[in-house]
N, C-alpha and C. Protein backbone atom coordinates (compact mmCIF):
# COMPACT_ATOMS: atom_id res chain seq x y z
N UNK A 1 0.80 -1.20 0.00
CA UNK A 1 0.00 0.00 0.00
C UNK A 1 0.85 1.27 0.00
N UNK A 2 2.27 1.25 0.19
CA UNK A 2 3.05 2.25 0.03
C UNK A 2 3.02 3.13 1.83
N UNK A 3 3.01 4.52 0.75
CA UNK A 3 3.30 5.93 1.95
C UNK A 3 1.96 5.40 2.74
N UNK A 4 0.84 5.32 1.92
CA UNK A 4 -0.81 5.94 2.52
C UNK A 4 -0.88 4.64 3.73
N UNK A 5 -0.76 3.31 3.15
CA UNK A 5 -0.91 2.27 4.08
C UNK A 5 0.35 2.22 5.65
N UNK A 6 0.99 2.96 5.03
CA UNK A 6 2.54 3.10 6.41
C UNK A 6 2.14 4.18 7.50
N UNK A 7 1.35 5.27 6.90
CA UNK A 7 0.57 6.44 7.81
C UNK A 7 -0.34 5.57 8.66
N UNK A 8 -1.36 4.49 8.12
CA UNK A 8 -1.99 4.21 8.75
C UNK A 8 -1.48 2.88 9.81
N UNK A 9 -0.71 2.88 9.85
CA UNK A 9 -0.09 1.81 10.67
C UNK A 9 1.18 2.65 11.73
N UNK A 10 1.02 3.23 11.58
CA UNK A 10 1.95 4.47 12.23
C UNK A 10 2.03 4.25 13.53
N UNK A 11 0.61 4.38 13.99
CA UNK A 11 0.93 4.52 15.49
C UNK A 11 0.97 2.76 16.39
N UNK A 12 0.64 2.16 15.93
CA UNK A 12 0.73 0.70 16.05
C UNK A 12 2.27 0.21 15.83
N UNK A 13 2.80 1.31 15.19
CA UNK A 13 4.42 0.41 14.93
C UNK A 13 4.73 1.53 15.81
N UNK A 14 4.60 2.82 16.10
CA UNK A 14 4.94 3.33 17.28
C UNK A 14 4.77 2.02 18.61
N UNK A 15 4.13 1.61 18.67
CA UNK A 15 3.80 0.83 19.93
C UNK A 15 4.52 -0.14 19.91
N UNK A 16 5.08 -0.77 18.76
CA UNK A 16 5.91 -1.83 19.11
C UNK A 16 7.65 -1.18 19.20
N UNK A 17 7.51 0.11 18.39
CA UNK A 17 9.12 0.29 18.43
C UNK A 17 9.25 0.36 20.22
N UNK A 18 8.13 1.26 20.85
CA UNK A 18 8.10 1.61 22.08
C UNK A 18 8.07 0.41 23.34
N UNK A 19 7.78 -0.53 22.75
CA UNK A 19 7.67 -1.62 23.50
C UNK A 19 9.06 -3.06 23.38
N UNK A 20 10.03 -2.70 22.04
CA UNK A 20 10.91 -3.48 22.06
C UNK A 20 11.78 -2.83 23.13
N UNK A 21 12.97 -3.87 23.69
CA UNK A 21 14.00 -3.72 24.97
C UNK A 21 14.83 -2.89 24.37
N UNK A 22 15.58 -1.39 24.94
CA UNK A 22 16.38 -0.96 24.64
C UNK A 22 16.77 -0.49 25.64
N UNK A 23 17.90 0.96 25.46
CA UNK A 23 18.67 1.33 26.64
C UNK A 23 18.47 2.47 26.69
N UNK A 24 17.08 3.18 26.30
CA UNK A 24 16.61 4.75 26.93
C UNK A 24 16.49 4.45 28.32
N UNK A 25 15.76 3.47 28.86
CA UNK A 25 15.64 3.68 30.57
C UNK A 25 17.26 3.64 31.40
N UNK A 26 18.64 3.14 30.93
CA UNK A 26 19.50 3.22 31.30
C UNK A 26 20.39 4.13 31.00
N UNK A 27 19.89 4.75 29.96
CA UNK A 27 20.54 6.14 29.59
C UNK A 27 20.27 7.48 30.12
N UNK A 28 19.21 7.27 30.61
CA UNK A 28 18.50 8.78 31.19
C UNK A 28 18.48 8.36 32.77
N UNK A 29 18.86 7.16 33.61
CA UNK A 29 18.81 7.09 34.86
C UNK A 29 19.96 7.91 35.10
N UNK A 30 20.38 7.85 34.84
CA UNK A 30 21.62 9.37 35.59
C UNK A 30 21.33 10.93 36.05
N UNK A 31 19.58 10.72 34.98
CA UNK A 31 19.13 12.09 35.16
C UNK A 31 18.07 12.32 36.40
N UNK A 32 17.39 10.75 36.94
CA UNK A 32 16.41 10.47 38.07
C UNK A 32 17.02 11.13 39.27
N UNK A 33 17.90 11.81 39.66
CA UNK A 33 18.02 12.03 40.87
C UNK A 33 17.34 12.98 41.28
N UNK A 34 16.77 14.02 40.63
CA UNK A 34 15.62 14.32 41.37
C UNK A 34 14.58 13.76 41.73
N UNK A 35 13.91 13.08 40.87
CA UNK A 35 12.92 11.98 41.53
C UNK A 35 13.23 10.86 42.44
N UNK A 36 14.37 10.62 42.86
CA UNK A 36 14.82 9.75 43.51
C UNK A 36 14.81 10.27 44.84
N UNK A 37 15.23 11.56 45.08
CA UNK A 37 15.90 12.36 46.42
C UNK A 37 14.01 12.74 46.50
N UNK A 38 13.31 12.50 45.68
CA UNK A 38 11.75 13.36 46.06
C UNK A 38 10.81 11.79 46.76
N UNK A 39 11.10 10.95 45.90
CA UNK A 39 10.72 9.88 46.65
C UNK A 39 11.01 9.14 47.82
N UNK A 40 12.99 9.22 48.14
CA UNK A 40 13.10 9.05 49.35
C UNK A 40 12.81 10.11 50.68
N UNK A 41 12.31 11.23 49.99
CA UNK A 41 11.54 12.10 50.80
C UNK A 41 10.26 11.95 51.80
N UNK A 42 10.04 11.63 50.55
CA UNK A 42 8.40 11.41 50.84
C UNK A 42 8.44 10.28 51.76
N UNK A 43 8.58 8.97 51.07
CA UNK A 43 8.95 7.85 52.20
C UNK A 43 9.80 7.87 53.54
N UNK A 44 10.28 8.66 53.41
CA UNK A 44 10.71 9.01 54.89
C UNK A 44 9.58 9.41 55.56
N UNK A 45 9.81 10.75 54.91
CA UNK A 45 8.43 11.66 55.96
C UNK A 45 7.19 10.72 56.32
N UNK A 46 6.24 9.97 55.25
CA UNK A 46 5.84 8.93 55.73
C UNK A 46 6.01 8.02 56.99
N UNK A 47 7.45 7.55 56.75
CA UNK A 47 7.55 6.40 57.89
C UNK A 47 8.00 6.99 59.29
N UNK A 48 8.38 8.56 59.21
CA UNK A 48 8.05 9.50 60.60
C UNK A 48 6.93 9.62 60.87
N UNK A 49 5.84 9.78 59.91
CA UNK A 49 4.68 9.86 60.74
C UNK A 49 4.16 8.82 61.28
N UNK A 50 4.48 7.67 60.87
CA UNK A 50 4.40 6.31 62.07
C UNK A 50 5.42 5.89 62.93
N UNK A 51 6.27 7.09 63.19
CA UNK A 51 6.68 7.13 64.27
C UNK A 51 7.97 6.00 64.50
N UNK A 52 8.72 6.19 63.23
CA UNK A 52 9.86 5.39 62.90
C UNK A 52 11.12 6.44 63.46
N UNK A 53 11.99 5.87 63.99
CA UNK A 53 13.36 6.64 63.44
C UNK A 53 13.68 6.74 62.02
N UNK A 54 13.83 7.60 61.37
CA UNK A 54 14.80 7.69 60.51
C UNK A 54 15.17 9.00 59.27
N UNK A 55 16.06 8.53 59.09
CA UNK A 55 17.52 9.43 58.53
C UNK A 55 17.70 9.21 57.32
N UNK A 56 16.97 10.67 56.50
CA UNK A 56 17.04 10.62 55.36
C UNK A 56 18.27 11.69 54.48
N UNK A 57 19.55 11.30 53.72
CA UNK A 57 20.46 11.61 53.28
C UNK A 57 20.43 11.54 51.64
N UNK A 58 20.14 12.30 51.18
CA UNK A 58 19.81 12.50 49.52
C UNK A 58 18.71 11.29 49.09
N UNK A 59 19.45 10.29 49.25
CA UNK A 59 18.88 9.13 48.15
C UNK A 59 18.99 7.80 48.92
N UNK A 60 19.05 8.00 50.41
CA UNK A 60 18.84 6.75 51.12
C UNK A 60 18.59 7.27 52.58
N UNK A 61 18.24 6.06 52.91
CA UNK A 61 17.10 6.32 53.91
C UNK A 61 17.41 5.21 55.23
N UNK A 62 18.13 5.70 56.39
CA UNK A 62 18.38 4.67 57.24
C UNK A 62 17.02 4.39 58.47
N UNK A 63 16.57 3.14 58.64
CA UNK A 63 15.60 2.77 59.31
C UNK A 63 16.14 2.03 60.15
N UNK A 64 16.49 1.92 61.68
CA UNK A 64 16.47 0.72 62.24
C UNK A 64 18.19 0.24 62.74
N UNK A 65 19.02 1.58 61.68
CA UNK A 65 20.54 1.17 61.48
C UNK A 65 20.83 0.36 60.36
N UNK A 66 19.34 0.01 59.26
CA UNK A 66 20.10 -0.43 58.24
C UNK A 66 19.36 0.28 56.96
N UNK A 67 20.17 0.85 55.99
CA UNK A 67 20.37 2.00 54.79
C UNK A 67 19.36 0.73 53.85
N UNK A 68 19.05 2.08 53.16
CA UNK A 68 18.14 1.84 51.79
C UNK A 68 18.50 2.43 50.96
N UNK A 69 18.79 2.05 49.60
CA UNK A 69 18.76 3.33 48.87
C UNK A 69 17.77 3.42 47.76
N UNK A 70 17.39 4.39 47.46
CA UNK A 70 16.36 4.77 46.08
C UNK A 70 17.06 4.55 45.16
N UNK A 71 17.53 3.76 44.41
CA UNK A 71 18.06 3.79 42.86
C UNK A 71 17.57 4.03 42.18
N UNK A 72 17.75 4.51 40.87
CA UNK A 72 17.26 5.21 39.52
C UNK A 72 16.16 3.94 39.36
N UNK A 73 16.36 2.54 39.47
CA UNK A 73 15.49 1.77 39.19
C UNK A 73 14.25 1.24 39.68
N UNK A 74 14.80 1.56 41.60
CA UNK A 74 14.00 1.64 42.58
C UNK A 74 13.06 2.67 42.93
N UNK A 75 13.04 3.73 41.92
CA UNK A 75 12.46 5.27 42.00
C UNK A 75 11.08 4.38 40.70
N UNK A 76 11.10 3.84 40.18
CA UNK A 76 10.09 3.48 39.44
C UNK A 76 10.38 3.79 37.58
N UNK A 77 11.48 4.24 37.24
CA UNK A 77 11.62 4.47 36.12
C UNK A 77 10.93 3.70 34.88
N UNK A 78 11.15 2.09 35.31
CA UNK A 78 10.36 1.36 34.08
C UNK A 78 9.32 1.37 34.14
N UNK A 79 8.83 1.38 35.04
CA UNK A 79 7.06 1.01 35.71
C UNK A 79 6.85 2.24 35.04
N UNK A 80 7.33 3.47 35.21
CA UNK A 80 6.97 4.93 34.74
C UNK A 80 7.03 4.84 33.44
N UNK A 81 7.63 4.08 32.59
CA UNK A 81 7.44 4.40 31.11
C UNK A 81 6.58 2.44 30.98
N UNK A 82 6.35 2.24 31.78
CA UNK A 82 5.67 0.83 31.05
C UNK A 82 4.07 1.39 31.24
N UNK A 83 3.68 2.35 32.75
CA UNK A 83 2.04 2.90 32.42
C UNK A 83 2.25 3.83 31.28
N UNK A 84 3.41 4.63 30.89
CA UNK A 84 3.06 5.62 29.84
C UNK A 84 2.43 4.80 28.72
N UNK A 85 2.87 4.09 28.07
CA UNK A 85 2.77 3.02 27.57
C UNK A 85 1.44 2.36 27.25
N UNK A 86 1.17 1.77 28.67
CA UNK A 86 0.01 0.73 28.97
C UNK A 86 -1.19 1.98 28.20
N UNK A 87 -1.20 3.29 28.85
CA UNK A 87 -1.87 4.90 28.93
C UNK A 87 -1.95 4.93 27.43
N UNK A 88 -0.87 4.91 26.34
CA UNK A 88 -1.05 5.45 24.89
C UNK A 88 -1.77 3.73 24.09
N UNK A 89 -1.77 2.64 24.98
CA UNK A 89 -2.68 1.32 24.30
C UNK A 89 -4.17 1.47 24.45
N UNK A 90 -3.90 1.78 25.87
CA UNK A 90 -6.07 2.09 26.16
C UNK A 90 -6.47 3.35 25.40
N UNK A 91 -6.08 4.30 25.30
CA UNK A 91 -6.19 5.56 24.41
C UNK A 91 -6.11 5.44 22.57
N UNK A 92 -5.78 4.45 22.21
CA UNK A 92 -5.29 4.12 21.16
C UNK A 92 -7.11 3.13 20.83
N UNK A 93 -6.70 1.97 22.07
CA UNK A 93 -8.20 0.73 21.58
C UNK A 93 -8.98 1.65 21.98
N UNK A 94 -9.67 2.24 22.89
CA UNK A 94 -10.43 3.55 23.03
C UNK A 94 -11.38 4.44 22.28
N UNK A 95 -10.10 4.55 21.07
CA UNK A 95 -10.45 5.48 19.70
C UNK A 95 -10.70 6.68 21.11
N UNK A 96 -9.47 7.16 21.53
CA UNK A 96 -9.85 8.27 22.38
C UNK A 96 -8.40 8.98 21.69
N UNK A 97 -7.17 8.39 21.05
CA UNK A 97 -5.88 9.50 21.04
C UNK A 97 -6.11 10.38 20.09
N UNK A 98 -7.27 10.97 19.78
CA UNK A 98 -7.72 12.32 19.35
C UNK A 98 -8.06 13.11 20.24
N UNK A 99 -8.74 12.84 21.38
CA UNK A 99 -9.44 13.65 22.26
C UNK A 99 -8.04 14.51 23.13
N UNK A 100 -7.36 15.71 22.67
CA UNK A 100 -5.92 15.95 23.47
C UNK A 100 -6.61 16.21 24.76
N UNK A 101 -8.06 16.73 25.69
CA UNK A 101 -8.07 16.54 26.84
C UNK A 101 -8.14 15.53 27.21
N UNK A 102 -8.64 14.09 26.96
CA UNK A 102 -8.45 12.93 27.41
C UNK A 102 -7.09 12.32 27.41
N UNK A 103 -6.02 12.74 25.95
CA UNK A 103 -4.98 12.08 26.25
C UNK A 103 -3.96 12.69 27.06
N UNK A 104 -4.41 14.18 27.60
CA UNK A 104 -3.33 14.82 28.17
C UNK A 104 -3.81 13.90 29.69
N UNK A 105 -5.02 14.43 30.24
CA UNK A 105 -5.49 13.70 31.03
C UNK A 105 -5.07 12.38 31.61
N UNK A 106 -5.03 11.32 30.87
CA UNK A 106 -4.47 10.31 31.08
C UNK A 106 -3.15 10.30 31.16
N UNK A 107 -2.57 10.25 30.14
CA UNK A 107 -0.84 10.61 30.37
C UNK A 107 -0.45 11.18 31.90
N UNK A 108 -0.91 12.47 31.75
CA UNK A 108 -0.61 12.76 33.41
C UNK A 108 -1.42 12.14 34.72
N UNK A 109 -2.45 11.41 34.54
CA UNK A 109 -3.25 10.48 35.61
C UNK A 109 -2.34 9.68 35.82
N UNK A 110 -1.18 9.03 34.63
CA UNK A 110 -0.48 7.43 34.92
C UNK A 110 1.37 8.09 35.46
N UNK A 111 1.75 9.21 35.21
CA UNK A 111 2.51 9.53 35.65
C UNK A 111 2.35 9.90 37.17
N UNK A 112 1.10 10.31 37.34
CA UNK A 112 0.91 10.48 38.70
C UNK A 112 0.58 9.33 39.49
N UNK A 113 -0.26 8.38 38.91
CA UNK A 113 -0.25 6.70 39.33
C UNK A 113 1.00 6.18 39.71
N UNK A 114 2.47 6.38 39.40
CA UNK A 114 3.15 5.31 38.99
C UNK A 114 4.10 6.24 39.98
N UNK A 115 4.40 7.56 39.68
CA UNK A 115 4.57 8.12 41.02
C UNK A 115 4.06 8.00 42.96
N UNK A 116 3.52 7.83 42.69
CA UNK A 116 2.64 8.15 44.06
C UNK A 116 2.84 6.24 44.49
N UNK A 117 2.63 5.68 43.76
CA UNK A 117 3.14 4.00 43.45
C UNK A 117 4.18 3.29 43.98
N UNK A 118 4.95 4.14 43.54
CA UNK A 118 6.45 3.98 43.75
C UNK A 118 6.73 4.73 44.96
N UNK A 119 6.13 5.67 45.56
CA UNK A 119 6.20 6.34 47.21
C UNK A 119 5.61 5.55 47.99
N UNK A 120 4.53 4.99 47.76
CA UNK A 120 4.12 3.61 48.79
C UNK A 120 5.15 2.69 48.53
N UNK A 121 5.36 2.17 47.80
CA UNK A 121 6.29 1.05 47.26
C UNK A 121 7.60 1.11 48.24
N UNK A 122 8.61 2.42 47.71
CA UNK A 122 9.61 2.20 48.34
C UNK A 122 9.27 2.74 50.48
N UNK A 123 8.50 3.28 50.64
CA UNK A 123 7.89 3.36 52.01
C UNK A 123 7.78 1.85 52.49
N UNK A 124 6.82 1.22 51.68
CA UNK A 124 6.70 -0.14 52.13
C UNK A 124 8.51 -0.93 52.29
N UNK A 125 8.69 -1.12 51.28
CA UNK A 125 10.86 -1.95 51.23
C UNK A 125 11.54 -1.03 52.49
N UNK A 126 11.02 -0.11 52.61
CA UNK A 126 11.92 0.77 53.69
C UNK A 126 11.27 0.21 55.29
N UNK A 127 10.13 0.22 55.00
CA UNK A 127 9.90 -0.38 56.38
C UNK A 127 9.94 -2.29 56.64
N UNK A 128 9.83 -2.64 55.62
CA UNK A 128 10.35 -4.53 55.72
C UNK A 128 12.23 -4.56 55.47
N UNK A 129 12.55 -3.74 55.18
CA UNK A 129 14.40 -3.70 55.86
C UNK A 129 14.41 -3.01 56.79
N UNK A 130 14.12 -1.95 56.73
CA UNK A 130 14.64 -1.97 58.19
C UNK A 130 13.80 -2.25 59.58
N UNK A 131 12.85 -2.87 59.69
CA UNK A 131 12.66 -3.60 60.21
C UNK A 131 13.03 -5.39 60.80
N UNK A 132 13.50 -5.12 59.83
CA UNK A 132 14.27 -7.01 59.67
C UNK A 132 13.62 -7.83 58.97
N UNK A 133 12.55 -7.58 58.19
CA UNK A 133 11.46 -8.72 57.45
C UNK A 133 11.86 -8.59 56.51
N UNK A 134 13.40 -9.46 56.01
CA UNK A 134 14.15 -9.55 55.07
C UNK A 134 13.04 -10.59 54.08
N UNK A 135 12.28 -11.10 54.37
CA UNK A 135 11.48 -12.09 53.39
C UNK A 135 10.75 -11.02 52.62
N UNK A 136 9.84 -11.00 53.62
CA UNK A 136 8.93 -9.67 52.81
C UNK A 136 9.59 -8.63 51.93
N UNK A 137 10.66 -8.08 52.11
CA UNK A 137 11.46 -7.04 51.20
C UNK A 137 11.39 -8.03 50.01
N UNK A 138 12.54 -9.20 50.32
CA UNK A 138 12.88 -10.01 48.93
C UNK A 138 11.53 -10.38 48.09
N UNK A 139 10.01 -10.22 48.78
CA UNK A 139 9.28 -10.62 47.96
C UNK A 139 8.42 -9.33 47.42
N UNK A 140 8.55 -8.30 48.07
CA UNK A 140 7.70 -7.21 47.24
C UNK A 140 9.14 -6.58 46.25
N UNK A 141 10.89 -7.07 46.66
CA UNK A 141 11.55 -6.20 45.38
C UNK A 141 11.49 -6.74 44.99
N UNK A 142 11.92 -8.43 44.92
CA UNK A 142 12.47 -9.54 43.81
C UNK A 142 11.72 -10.29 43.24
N UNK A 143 10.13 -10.27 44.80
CA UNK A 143 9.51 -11.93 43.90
C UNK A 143 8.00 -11.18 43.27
N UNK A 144 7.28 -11.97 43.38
CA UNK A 144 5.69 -11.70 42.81
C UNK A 144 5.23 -11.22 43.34
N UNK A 145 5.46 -10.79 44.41
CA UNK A 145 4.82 -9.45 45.11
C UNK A 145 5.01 -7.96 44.37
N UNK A 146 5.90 -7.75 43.75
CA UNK A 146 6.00 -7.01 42.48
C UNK A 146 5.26 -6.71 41.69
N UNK A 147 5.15 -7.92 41.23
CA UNK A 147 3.94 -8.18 40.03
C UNK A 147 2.39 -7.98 40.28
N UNK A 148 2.26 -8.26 41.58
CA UNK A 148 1.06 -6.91 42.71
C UNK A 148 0.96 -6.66 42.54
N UNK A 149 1.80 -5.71 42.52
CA UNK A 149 1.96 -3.81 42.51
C UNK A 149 2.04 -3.49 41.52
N UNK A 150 2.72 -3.82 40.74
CA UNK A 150 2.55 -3.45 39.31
C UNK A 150 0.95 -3.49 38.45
N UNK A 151 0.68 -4.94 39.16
CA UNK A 151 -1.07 -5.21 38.24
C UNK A 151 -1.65 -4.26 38.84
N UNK A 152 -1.87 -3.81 40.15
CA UNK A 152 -2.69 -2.73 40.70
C UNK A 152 -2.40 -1.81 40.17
N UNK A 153 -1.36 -1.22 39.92
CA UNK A 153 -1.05 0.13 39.27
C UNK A 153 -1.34 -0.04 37.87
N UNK A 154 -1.24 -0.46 37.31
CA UNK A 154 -1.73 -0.61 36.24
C UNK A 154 -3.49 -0.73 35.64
N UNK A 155 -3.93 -1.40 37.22
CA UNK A 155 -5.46 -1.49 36.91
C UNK A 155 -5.74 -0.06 37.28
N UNK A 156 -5.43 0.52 38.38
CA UNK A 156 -5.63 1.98 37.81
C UNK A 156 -5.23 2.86 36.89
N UNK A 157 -4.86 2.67 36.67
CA UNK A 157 -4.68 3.47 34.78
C UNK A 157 -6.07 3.33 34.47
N UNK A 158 -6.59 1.51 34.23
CA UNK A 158 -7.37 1.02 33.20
C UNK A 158 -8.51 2.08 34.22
N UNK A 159 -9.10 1.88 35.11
CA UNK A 159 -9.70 2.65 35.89
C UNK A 159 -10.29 4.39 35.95
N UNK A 160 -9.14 4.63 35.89
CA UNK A 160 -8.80 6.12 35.21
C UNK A 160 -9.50 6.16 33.95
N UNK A 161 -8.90 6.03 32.86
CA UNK A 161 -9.80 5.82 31.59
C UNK A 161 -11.63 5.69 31.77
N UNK A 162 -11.95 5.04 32.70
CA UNK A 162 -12.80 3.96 32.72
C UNK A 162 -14.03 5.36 33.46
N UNK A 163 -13.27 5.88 34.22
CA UNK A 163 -14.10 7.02 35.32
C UNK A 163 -14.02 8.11 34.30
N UNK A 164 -12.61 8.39 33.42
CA UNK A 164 -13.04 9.34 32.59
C UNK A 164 -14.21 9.38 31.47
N UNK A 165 -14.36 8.05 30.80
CA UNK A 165 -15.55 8.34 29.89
C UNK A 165 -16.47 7.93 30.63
N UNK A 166 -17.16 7.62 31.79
CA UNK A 166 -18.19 7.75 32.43
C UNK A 166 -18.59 8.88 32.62
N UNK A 167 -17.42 10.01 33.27
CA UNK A 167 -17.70 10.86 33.24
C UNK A 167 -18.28 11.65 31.56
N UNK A 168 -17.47 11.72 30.89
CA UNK A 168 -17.79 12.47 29.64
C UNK A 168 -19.48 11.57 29.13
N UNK A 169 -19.99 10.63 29.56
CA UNK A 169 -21.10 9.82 28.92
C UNK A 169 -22.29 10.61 29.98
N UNK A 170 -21.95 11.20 31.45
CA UNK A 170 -22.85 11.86 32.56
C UNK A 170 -22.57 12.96 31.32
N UNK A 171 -21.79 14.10 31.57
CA UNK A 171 -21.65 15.57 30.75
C UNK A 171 -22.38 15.25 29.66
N UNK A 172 -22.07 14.35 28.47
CA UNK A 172 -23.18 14.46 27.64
C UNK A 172 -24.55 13.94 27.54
N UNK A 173 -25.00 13.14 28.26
CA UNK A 173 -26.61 13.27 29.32
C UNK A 173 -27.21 14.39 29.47
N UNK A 174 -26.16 15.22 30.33
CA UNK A 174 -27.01 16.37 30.73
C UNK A 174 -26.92 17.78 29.67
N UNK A 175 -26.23 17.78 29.15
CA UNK A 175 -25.90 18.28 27.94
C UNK A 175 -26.11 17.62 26.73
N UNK A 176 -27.43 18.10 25.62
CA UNK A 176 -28.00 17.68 24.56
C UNK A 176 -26.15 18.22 23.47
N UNK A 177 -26.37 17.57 22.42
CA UNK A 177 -25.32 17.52 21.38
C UNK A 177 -25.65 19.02 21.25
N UNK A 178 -26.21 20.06 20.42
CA UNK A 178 -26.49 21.30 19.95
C UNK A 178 -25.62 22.13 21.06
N UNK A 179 -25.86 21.96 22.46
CA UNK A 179 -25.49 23.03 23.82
C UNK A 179 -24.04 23.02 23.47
N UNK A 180 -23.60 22.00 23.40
CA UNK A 180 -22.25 21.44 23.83
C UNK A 180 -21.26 21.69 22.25
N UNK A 181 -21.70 21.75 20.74
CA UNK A 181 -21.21 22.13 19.45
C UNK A 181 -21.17 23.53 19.46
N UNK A 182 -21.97 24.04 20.33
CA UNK A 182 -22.54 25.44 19.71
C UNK A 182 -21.05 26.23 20.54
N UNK A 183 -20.39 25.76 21.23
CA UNK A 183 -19.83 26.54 22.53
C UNK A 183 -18.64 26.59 21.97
């Protein structure tokens, strides 16, 4: 089909270039340290308000006398570009990545998902080390307890989407088609 048939397949091979393994997430972790020093923030301050000791130093976080640190990887970086991701597939099956308030919308709903995600997340690893519940750590960093957190975060995305065109299906209920063209 040439040029015309390659336009229309465009954003679908966007999705797979975006989805094969490469080394943007290891190339730009050098640049996470602000999000890293903001997340071991937060998780600190958190685990003071339950009344933990601890001692937060840029990008690690001592609980108990034993250190954590936020790594570029432990800050959520992939998870952060795997909802961007998951965000431009539901928007895509949707027939919504025309709507730029829905896709701005979303985009920033899953950045803020995956953020806020990753502040429970590493809150949680911070309090099963230094606490001593070396099992529990190894199973929410290493094992399927991961994969939890990840499906939950991810079902909110789908969620998100899900409350947004409910919403837009209430707005146009109460608003006849004519009110809503004319504006």
């Amino acid at each position: 089909k040439g040029i015309p048939g390659l336009k229309l397949q465009g954003f679908p091979l966007l999705l797979v270039f975006l989805a094969t393994p490469n080394s943007v997430p290891y190339l730009i972790a050098p640049y996470t340290l602000p999000l890293q020093k903001f997340i071991a923030g937060v998780a600190g301050f958190i685990l003071i308000q339950f009344g933990f000791d601890v001692r937060i130093e840029e990008i690690y976080l001592t609980v108990g006398g034993r250190i954590v640190e936020v790594a570029p990887y432990c800050a959520g970086l992939k998870m952060l570009f795997t909802s961007l991701y998951i965000a431009l597939m539901l928007l895509y099956w949707s027939d919504n990545l025309g709507d730029r308030q829905k896709t701005s919308l979303l985009l920033l709903g899953s950045i803020l998902i995956s953020v806020s995600a990753n502040i429970i997340r590493n809150t949680i690893l911070t309090f099963f080390h230094g606490t001593g519940q070396d099992e529990m750590f190894v199973w929410l960093h290493d094992g399927w307890g991961g994969d939890v957190y990840s499906l939950c975060m991810l079902a909110m995305i789908v969620a998100l989407l899900k409350i947004m065109e409910k919403f837009d299906s209430l707005l146009e209920a109460d608003y006849p088609e004519e009110i809503i063209d004319n504006e």
